[in-house]
N, C-alpha and C. Protein backbone atom coordinates (compact mmCIF):
# COMPACT_ATOMS: atom_id res chain seq x y z
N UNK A 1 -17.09 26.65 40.07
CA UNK A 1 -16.51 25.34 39.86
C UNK A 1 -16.52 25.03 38.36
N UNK A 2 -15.18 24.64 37.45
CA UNK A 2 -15.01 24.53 36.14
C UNK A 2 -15.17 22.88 36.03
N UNK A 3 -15.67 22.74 35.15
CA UNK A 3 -16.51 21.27 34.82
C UNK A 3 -14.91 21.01 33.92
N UNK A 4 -14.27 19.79 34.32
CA UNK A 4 -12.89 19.19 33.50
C UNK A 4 -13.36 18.23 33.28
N UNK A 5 -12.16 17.52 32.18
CA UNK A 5 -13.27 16.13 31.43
C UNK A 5 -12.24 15.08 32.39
N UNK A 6 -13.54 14.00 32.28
CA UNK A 6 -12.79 12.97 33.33
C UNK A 6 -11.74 11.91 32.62
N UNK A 7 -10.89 11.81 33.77
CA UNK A 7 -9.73 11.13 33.82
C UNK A 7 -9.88 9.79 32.31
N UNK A 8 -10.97 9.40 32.73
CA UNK A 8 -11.11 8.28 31.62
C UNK A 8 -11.91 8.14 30.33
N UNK A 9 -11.82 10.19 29.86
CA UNK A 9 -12.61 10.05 28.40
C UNK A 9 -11.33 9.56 27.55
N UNK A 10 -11.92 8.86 26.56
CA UNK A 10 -11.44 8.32 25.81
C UNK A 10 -10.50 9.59 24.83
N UNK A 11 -11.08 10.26 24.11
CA UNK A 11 -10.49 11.52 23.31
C UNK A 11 -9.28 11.86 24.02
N UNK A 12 -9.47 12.35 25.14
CA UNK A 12 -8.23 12.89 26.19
C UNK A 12 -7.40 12.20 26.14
N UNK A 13 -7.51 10.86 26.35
CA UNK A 13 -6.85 9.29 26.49
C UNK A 13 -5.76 9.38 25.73
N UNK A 14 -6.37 9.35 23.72
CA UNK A 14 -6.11 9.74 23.12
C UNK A 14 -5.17 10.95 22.57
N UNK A 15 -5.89 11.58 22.85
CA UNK A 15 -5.08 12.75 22.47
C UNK A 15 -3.77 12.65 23.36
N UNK A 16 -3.54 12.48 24.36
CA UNK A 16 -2.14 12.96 25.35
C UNK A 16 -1.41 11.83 24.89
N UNK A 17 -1.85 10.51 23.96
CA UNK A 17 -1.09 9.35 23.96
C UNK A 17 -0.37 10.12 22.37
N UNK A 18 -1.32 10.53 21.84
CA UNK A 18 -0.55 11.15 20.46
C UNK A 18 -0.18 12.62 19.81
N UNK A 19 0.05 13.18 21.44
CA UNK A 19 0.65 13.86 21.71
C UNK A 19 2.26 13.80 22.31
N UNK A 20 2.72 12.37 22.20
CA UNK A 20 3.39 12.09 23.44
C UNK A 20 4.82 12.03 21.98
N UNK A 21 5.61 12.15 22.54
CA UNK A 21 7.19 12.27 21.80
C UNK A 21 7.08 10.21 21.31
N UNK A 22 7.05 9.46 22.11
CA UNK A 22 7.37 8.27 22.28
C UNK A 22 6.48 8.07 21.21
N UNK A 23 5.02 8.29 21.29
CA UNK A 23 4.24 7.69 20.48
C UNK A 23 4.43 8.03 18.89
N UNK A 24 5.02 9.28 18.77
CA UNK A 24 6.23 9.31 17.64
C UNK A 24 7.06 9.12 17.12
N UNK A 25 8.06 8.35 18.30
CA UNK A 25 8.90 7.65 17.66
C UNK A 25 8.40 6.18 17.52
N UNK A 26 7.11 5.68 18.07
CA UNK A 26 6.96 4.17 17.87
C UNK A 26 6.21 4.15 16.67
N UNK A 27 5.48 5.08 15.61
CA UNK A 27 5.50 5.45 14.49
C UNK A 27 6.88 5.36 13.66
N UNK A 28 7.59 5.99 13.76
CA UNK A 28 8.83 6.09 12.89
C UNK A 28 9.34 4.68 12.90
N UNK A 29 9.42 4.29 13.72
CA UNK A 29 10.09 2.49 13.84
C UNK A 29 8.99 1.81 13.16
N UNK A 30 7.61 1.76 13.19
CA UNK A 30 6.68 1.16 12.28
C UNK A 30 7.02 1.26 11.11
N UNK A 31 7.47 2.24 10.31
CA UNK A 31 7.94 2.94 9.07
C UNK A 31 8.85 2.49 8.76
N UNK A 32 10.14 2.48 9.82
CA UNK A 32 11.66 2.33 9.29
C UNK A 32 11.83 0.61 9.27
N UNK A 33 10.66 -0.32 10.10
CA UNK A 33 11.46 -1.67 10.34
C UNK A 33 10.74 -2.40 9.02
N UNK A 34 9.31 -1.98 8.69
CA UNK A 34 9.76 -2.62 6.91
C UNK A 34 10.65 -2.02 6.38
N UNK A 35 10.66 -0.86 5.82
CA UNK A 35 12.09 -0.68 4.66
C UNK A 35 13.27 -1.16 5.15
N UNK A 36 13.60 -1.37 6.33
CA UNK A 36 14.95 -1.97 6.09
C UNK A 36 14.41 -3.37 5.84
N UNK A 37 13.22 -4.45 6.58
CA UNK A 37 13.16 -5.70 5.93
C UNK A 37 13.19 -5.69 4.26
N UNK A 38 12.06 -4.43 3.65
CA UNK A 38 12.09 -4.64 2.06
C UNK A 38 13.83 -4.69 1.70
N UNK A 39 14.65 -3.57 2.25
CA UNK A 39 15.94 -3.80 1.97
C UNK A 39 16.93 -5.27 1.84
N UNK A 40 16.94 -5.31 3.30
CA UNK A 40 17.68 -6.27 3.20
C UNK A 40 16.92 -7.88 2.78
N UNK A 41 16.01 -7.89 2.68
CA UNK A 41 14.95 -9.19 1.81
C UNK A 41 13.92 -9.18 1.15
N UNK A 42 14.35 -8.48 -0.01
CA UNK A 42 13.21 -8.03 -0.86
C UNK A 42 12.83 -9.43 -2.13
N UNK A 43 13.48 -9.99 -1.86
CA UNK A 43 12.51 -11.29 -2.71
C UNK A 43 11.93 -12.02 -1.73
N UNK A 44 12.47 -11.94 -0.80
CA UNK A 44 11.43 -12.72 0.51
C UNK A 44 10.31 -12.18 1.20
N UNK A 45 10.44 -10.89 0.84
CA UNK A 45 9.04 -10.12 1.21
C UNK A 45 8.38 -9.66 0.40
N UNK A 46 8.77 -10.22 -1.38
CA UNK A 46 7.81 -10.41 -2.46
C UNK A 46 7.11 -11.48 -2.36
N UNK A 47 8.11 -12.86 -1.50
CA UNK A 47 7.22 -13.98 -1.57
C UNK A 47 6.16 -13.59 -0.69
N UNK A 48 6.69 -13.69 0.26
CA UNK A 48 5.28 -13.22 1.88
C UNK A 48 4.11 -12.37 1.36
N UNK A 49 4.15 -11.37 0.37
CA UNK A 49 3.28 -10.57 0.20
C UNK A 49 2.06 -11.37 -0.87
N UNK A 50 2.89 -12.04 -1.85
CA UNK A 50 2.30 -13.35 -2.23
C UNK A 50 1.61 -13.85 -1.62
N UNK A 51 1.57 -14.63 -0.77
CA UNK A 51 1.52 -15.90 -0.13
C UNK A 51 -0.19 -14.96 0.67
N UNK A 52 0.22 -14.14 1.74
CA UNK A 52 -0.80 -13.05 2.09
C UNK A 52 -1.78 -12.73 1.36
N UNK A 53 -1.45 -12.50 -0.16
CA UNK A 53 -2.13 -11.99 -0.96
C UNK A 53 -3.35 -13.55 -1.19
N UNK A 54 -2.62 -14.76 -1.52
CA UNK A 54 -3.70 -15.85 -1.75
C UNK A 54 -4.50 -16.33 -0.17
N UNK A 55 -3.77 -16.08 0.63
CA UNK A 55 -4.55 -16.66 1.74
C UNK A 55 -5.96 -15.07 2.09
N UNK A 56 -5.64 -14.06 1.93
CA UNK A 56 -6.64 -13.35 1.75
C UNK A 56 -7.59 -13.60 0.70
N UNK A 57 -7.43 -14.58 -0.20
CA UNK A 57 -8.02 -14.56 -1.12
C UNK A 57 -8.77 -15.78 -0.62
N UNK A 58 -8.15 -16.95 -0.36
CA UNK A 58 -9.10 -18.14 0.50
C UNK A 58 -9.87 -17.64 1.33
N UNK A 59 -9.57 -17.02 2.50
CA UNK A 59 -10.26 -16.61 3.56
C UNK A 59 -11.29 -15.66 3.40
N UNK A 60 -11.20 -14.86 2.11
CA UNK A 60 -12.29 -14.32 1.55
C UNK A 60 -13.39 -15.01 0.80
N UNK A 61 -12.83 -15.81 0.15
CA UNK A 61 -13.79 -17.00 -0.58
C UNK A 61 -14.68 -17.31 0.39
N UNK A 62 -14.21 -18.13 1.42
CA UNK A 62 -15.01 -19.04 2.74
C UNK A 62 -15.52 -18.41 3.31
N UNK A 63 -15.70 -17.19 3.12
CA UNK A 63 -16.85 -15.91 3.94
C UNK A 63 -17.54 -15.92 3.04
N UNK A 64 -17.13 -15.70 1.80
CA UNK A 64 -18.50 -15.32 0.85
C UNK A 64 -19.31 -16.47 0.69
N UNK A 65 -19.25 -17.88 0.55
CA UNK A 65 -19.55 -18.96 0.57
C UNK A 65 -20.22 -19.36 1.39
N UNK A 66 -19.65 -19.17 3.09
CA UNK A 66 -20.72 -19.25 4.17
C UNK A 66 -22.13 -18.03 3.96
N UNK A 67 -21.43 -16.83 3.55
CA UNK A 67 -22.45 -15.79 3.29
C UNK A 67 -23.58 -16.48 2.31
N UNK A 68 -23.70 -16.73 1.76
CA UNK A 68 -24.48 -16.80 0.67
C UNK A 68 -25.52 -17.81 1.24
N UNK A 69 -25.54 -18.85 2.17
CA UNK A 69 -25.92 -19.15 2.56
C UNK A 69 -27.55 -18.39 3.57
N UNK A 70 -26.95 -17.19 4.11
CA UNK A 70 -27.59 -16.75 4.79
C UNK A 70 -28.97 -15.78 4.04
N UNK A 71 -29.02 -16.15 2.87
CA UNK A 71 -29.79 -15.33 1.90
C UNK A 71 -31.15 -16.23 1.73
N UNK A 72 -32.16 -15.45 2.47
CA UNK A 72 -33.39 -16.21 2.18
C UNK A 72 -34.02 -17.27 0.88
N UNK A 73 -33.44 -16.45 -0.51
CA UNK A 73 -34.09 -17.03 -1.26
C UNK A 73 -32.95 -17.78 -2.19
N UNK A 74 -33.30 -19.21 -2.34
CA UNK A 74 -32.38 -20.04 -3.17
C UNK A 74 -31.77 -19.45 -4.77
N UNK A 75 -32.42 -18.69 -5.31
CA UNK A 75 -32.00 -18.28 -6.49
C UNK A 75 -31.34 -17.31 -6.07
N UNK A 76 -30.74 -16.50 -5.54
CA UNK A 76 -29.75 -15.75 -4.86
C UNK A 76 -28.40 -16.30 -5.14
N UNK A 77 -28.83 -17.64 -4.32
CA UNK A 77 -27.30 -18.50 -4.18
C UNK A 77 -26.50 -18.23 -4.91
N UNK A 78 -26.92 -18.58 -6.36
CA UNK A 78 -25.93 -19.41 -7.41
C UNK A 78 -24.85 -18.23 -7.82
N UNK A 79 -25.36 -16.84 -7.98
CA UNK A 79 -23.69 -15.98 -8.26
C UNK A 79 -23.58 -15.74 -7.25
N UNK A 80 -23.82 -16.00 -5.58
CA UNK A 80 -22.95 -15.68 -4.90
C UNK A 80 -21.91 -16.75 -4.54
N UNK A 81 -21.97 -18.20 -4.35
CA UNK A 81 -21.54 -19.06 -4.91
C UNK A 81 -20.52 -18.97 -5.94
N UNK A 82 -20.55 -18.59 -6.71
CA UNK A 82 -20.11 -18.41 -8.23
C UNK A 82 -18.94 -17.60 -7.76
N UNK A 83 -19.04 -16.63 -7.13
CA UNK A 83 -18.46 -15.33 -6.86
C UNK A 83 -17.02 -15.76 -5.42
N UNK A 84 -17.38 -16.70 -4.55
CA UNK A 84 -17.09 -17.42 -3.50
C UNK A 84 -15.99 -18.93 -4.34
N UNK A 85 -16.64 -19.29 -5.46
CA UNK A 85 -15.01 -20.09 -5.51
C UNK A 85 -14.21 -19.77 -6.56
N UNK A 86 -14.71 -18.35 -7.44
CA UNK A 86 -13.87 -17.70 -8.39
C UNK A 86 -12.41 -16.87 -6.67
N UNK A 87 -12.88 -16.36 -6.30
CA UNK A 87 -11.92 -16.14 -4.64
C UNK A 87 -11.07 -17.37 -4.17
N UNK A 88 -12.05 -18.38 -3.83
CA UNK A 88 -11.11 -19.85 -3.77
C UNK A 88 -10.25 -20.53 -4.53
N UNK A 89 -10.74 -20.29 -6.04
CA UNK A 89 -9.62 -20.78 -7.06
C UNK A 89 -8.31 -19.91 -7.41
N UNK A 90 -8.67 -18.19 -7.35
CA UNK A 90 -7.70 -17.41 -7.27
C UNK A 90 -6.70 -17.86 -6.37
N UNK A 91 -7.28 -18.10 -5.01
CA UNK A 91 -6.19 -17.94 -3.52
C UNK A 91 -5.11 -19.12 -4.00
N UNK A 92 -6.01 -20.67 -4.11
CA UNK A 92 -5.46 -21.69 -4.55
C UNK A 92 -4.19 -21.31 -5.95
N UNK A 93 -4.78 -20.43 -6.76
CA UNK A 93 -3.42 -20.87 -8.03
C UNK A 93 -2.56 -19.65 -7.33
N UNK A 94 -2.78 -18.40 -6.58
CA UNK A 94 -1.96 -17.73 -6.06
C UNK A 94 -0.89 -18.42 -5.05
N UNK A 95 -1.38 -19.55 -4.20
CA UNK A 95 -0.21 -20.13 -3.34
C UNK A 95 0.51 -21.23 -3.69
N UNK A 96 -0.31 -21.69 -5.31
CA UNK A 96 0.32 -23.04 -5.75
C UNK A 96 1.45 -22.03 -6.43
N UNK A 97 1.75 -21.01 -6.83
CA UNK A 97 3.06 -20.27 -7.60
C UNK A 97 3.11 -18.92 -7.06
N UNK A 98 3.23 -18.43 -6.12
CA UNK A 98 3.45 -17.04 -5.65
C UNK A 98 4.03 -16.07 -6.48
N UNK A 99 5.32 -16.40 -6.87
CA UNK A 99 5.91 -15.61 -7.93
C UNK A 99 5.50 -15.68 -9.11
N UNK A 100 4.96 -16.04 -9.96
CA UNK A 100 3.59 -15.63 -10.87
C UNK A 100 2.92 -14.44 -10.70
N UNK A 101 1.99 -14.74 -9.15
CA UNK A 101 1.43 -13.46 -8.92
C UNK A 101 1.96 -12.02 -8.63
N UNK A 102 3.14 -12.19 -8.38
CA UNK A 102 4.15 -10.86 -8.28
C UNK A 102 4.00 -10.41 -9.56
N UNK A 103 4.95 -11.58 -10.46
CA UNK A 103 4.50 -10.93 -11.98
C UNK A 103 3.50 -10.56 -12.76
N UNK A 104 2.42 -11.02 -11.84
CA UNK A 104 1.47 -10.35 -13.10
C UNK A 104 0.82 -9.43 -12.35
N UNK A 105 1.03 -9.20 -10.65
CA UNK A 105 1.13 -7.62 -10.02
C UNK A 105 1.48 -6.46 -11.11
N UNK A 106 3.23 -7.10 -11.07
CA UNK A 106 3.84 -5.97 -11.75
C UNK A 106 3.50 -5.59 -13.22
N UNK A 107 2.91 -6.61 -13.84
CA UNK A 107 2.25 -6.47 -15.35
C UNK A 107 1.29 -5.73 -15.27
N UNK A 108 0.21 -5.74 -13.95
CA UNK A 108 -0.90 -4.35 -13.80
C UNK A 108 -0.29 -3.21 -13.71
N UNK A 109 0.72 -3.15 -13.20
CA UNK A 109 1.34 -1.76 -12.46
C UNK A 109 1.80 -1.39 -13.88
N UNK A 110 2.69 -2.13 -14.75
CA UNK A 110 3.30 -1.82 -15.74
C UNK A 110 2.48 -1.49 -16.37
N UNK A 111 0.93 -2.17 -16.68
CA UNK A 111 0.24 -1.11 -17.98
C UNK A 111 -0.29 -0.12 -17.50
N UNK A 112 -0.88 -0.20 -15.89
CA UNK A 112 -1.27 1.17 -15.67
C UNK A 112 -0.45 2.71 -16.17
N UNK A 113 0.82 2.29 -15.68
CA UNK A 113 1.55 3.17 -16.02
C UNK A 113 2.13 4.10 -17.53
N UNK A 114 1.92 2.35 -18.38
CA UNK A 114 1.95 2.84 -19.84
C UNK A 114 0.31 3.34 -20.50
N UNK A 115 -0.25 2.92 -19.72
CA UNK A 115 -1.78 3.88 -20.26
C UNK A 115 -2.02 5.35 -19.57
N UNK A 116 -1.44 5.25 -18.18
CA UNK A 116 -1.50 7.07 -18.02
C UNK A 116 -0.60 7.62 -18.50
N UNK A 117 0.69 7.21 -18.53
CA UNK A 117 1.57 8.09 -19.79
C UNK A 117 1.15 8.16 -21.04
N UNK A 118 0.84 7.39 -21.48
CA UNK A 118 0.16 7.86 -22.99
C UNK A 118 -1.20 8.63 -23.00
N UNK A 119 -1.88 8.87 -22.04
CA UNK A 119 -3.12 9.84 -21.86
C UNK A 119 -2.61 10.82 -21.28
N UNK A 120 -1.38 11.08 -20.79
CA UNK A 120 -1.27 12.48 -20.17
C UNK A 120 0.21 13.21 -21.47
N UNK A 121 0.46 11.91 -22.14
CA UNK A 121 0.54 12.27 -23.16
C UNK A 121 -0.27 13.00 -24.43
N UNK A 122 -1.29 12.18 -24.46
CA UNK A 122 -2.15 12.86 -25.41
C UNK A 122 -2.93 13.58 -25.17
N UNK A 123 -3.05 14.41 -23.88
CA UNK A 123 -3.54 15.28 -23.11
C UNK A 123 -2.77 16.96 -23.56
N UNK A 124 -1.21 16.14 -23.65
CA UNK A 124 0.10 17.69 -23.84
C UNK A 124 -0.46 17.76 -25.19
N UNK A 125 -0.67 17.25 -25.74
CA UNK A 125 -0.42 17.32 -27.16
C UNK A 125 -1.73 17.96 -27.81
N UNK A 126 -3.04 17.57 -27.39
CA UNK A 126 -4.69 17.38 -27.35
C UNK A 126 -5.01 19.06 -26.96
N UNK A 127 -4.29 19.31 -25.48
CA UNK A 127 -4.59 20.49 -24.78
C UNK A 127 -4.00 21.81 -25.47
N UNK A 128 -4.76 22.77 -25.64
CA UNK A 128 -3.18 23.97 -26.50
C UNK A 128 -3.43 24.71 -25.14
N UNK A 129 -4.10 25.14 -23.96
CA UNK A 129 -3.51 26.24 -23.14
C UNK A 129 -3.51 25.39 -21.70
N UNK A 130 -2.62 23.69 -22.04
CA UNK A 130 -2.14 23.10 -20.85
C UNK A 130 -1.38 23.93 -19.88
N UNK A 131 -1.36 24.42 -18.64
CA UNK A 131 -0.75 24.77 -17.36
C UNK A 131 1.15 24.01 -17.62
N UNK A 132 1.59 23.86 -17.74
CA UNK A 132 2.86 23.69 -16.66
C UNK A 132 3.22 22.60 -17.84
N UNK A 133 2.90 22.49 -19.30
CA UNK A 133 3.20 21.51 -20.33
C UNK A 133 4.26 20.42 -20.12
N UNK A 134 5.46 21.36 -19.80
CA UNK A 134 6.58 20.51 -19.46
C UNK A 134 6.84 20.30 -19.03
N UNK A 135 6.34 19.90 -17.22
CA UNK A 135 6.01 19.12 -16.12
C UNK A 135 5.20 18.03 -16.66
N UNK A 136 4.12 18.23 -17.22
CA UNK A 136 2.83 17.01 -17.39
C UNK A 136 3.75 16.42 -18.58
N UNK A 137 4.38 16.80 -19.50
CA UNK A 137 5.11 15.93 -20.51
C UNK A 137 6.38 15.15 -20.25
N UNK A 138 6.57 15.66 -19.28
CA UNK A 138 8.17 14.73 -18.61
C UNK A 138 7.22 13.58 -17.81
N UNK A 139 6.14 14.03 -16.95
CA UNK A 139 5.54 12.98 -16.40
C UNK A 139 5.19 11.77 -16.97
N UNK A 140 4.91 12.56 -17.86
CA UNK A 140 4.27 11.38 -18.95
C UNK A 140 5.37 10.46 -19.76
N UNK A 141 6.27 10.93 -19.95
CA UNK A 141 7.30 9.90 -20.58
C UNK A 141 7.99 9.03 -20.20
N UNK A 142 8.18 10.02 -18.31
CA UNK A 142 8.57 8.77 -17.73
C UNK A 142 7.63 7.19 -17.30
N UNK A 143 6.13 7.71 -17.13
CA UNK A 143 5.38 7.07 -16.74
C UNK A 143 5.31 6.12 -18.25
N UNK A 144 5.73 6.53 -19.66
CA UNK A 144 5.65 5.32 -20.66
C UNK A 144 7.01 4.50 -20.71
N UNK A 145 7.57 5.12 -20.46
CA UNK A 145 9.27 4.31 -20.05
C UNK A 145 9.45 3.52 -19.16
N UNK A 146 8.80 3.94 -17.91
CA UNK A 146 8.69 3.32 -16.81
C UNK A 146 7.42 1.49 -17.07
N UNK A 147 6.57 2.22 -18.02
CA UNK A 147 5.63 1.04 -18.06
C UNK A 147 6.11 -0.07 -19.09
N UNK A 148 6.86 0.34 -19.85
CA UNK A 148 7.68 -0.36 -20.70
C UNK A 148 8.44 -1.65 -20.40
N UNK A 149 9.21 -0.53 -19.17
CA UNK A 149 10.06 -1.66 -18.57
C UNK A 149 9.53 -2.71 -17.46
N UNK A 150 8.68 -2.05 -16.91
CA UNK A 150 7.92 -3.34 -16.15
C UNK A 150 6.98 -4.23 -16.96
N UNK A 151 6.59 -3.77 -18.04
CA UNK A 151 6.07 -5.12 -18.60
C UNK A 151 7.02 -5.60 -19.70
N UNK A 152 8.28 -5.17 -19.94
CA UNK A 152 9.14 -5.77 -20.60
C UNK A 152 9.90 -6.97 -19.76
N UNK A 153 10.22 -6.56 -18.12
CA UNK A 153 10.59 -7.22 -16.80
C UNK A 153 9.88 -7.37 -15.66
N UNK A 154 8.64 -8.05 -16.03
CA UNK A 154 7.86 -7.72 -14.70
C UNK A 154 8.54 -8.20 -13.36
N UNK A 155 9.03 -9.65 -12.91
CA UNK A 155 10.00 -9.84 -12.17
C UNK A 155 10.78 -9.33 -11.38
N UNK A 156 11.54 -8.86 -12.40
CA UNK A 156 12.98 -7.97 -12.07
C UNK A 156 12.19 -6.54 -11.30
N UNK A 157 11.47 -6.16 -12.17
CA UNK A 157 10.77 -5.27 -11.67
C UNK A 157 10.05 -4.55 -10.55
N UNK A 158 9.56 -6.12 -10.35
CA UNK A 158 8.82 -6.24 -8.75
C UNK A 158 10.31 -6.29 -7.55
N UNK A 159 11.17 -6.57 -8.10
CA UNK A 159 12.33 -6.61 -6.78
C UNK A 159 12.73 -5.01 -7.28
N UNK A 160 13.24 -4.16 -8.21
CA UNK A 160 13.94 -3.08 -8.44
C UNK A 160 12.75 -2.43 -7.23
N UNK A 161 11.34 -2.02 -7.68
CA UNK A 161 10.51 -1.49 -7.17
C UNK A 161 9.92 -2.02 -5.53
N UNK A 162 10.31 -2.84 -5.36
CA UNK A 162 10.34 -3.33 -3.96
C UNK A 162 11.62 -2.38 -2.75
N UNK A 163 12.82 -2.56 -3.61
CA UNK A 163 13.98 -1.95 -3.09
C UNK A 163 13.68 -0.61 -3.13
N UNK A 164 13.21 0.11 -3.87
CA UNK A 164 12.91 1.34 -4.17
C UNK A 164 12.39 1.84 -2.64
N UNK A 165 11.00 1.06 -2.72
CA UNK A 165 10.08 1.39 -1.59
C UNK A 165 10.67 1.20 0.14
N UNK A 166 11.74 0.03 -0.57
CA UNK A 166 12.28 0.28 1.16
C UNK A 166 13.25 1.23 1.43
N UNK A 167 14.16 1.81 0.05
CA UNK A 167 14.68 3.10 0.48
C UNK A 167 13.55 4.02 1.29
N UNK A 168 12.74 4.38 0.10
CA UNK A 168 12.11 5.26 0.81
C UNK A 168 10.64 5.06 2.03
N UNK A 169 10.63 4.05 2.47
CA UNK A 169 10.45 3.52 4.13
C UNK A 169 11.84 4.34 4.58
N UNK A 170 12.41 3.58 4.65
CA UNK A 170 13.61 3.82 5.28
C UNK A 170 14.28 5.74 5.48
N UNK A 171 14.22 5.97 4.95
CA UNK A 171 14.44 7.56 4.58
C UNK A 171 13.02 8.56 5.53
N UNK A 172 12.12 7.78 5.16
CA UNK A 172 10.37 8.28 5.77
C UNK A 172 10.72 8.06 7.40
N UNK A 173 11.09 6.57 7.88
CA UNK A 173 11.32 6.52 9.42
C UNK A 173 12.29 7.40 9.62
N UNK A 174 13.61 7.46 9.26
CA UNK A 174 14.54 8.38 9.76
C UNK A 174 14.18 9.89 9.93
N UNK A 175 13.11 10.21 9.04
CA UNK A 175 12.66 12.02 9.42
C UNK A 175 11.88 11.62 10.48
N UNK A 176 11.41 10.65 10.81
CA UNK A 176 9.62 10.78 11.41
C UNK A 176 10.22 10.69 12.58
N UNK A 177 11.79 9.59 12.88
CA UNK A 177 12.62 9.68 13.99
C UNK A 177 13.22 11.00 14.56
N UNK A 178 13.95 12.02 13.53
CA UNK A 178 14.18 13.10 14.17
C UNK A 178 12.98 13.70 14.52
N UNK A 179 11.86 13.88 13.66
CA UNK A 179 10.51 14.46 14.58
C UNK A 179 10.30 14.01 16.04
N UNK A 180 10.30 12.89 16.11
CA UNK A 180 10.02 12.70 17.37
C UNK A 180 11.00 13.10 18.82
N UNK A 181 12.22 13.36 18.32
CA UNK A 181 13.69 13.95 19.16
C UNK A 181 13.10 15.10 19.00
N UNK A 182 13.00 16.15 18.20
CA UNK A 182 12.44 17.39 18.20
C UNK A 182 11.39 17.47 18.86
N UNK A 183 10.00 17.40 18.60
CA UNK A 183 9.11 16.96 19.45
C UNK A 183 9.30 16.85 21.22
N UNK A 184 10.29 16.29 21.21
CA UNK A 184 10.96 15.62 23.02
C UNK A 184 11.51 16.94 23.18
N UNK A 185 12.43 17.10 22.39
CA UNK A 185 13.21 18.54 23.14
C UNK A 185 12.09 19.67 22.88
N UNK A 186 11.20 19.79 22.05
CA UNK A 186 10.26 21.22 22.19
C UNK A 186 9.43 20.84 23.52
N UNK A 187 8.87 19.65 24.12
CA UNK A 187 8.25 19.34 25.33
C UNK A 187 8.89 19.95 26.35
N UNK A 188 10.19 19.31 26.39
CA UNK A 188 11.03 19.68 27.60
C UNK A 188 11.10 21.21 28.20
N UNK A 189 11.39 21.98 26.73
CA UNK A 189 12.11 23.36 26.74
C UNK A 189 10.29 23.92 27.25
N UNK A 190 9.20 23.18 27.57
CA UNK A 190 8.02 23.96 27.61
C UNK A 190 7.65 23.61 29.07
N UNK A 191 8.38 23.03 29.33
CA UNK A 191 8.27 21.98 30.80
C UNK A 191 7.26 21.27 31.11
N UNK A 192 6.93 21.05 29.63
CA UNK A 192 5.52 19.41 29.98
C UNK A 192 6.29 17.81 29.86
C-alpha cells in the first residue's frame, strides 16, 4: 500500500492551482490591466499613486504613534514619537499637493540616475582592464542623459516614464497571455 498525500495538503493545493493554464492567464491579465490603465490614464494614475503614497504615510504614522506607546520606559517615547509625526506631516503635505510628490519622486529617480551614470562613468575611465567597456560606457551616458532630463522635467517626466511602463505592462501581459494558450494546448496534447 503506497502512502499518497491527502486530498487537502496545502502544497498539492497549490501546486495543481499553479500548475493550471487559467491560473496563467489570470496572471497575465494582472499584468496587462495596469499597463493599459497606465496607458490610457497616466496622469490619473500618477495622481492615485500619490494620494496612496500619503495615506500610507498617515496610516504609518498612527501605528508608530500608537506603538510607542507600548514601550515600557517613558524616555523611549520621545524619538519614537518624533519619528510617528515626521510620517504624519509627510502623509499630510503629500495629500495637501500630490503632484509635488510625483515631482520630487521623479527628482530622486533623476539624480539617482545622474549619479550612477557618472560612477559607471568614472568607473570606464578609472578601470584600464574593464570587461565589455563599451556596453558599461553607453550605459552610463544614457543613464547621465536620462538623469538630466528628469531633473531638468521632473513632471513631464513622471508621465513620459509612466507611459513607458505601461507599454511595457502591456507587452509583459500579452507574452504571459500566449504562455498561458501554450501551456493549455501542451496540457491537452498530454491529456491532463
Amino acid at each position: 500500500m503506497t502512502a499518497s498525500a491527502p486530498m487537502d495538503d496545502p502544497a498539492d493545493l497549490l501546486g495543481r492551482i499553479g500548475r493550471s493554464w487559467t491560473w496563467m492567464l489570470a496572471s497575465a491579465v494582472a499584468v496587462l490591466v495596469p499597463g493599459i490603465l497606465l496607458l490610457v490614464w497616466p496622469d490619473a494614475t500618477l495622481h492615485v499613486l500619490a494620494v496612496l503614497i500619503g495615506l500610507y504615510l498617515l496610516v504609518t504614522g498612527a501605528f508608530r504613534f500608537v506603538s510607542v506607546f507600548a514601550r515600557e520606559e517613558h524616555g523611549e517615547r520621545l524619538p519614537g514619537v518624533l519619528v510617528a509625526v515626521l510620517f504624519l506631516l509627510a502623509g499630510v503635505l503629500v495629500l495637501r499637493n500630490p503632484l509635488q510628490t510625483i515631482a520630487a519622486l521623479s527628482l530622486i529617480v533623476g539624480g539617482i540616475w545622474l549619479v550612477t551614470g557618472v560612477l559607471s562613468l568614472y568607473t570606464v575611465i578609472a578601470a584600464k582592464d574593464l570587461p565589455h567597456r563599451g556596453v558599461v560606457l553607453g550605459v552610463a551616458v544614457l543613464a547621465i542623459i536620462a538623469g538630466i532630463v528628469v531633473l531638468a522635467l521632473p513632471s513631464e517626466s513622471a508621465v513620459a516614464l509612466t507611459r513607458l511602463l505601461g507599454v511595457w505592462l502591456v507587452l509583459l501581459g500579452l507574452a504571459e497571455v500566449a504562455g498561458a494558450f501554450i501551456w493549455r494546448s501542451a496540457l491537452r496534447r498530454s491529456g491532463v
